[in-house]
Protein backbone atom coordinates (compact mmCIF):
# COMPACT_ATOMS: atom_id res chain seq x y z
CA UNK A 1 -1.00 65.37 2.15
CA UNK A 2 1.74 66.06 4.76
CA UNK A 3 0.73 65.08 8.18
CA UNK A 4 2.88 65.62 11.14
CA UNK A 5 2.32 63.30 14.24
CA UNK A 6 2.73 63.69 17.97
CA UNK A 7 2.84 60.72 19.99
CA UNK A 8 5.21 58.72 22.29
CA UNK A 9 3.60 55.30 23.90
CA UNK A 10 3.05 52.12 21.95
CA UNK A 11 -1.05 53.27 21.99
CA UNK A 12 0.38 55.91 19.05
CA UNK A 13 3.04 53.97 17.42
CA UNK A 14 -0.05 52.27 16.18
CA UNK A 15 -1.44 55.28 15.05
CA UNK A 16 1.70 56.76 13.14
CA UNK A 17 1.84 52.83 11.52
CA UNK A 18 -1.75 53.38 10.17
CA UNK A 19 -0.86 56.59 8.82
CA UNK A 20 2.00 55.35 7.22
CA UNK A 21 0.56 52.25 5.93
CA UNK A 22 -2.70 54.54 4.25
CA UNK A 23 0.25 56.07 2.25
CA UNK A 24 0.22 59.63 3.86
CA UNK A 25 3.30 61.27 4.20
CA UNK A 26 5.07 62.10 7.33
CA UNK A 27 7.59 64.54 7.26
CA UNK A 28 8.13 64.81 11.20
CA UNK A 29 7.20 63.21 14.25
CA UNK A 30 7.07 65.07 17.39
CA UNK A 31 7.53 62.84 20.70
CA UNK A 32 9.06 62.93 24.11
CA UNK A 33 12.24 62.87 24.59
CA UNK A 34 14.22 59.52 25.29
CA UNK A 35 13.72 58.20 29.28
CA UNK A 36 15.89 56.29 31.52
CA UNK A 37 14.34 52.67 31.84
CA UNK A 38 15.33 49.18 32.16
CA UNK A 39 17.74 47.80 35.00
CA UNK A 40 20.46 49.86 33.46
CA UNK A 41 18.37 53.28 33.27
CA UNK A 42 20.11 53.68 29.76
CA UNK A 43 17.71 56.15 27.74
CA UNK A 44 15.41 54.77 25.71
CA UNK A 45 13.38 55.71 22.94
CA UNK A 46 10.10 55.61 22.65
CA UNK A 47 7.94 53.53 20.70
CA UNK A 48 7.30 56.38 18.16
CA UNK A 49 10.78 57.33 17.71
CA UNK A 50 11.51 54.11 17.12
CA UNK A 51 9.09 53.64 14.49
CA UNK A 52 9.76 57.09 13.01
CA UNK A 53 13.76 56.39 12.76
CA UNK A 54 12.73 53.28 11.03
CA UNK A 55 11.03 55.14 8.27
CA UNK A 56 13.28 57.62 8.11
CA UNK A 57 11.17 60.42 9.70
CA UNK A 58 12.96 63.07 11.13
CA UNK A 59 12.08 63.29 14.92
CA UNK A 60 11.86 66.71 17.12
CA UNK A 61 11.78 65.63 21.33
CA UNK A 62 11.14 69.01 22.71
CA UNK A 63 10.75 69.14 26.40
CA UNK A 64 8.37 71.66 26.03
CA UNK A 65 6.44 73.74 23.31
CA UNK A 66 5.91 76.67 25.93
CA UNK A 67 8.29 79.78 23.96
CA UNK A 68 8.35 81.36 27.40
CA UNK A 69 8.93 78.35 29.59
CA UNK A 70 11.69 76.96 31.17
CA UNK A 71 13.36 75.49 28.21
CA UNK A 72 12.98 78.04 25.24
CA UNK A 73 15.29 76.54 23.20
CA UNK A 74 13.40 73.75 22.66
CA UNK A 75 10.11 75.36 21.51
CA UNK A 76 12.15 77.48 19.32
CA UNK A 77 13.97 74.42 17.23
CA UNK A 78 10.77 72.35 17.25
CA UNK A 79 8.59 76.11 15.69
CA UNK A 80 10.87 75.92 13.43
CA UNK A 81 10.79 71.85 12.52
CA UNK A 82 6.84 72.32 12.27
CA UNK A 83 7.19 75.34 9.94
CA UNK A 84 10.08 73.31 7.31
CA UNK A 85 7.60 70.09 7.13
CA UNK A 86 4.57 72.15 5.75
CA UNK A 87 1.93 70.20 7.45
CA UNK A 88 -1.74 70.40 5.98
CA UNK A 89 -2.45 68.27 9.43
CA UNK A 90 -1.06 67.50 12.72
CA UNK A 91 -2.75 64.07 14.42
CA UNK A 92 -2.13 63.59 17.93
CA UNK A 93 -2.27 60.38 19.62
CA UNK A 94 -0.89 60.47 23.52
CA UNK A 95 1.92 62.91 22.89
CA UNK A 96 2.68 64.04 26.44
CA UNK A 97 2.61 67.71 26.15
CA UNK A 98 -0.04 70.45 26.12
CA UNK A 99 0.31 72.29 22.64
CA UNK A 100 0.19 75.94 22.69
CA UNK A 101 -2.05 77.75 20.56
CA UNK A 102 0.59 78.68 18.21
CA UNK A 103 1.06 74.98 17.27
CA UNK A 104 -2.39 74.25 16.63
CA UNK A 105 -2.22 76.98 14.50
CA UNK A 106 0.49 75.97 11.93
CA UNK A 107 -0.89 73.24 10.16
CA UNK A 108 -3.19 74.40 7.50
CA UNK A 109 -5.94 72.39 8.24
CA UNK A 110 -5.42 72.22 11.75
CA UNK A 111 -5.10 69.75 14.93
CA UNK A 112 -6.73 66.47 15.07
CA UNK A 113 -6.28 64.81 18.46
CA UNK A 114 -7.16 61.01 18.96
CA UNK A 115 -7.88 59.02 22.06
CA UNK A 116 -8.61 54.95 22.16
């Protein structure tokens, strides 16, 4: 089964570590793009990417999933992301961003959105 995740804090690296570990495959991880932090403000990622990268997942950090927002480009690579992994699920643990209908409608067997 290929399940894409969306998540960014540590609360869902846990998640996308479970769903790893139970042997389901991961083609893509959606999170938010990498922030300034630290004394230095260098970008970081975060703790999904991290664990994503590790695994060799490929990672989309749209700003937005809005295809007539401010940043349409971004919507636009990450449509097309979701549509080359072929999810059968998407599981959605503190990703940051409101998804619009048209990505809840992609994976086969829908959305599943989890909360501690």
């Amino acid at each position: 089964m290929n399940v894409v995740f969306a998540g960014t804090p540590d609360f869902a690296r846990v998640a996308l570590q479970s769903l790893l570990a139970a042997g389901f495959r991961v083609p893509l991880v959606l999170t938010q793009p990498d922030r300034p932090a630290g004394r230095g403000m260098k970008l970081q990622a975060s703790p999904v990417k991290q664990l994503a990268l590790e695994h060799g997942i490929a990672v989309a950090q749209p700003r937005s999933l809005r295809l007539d927002g401010k940043y349409p480009d971004d919507p636009a690579a990450a449509q097309q992301a979701l549509q080359a992994a072929q999810a059968d699920v998407m599981v959605v643990a503190a990703y940051g961003l409101i998804l619009p209908q048209w990505v809840l409608s992609l994976p086969r067997l829908g959305c599943l959105n989890i909360h501690a």
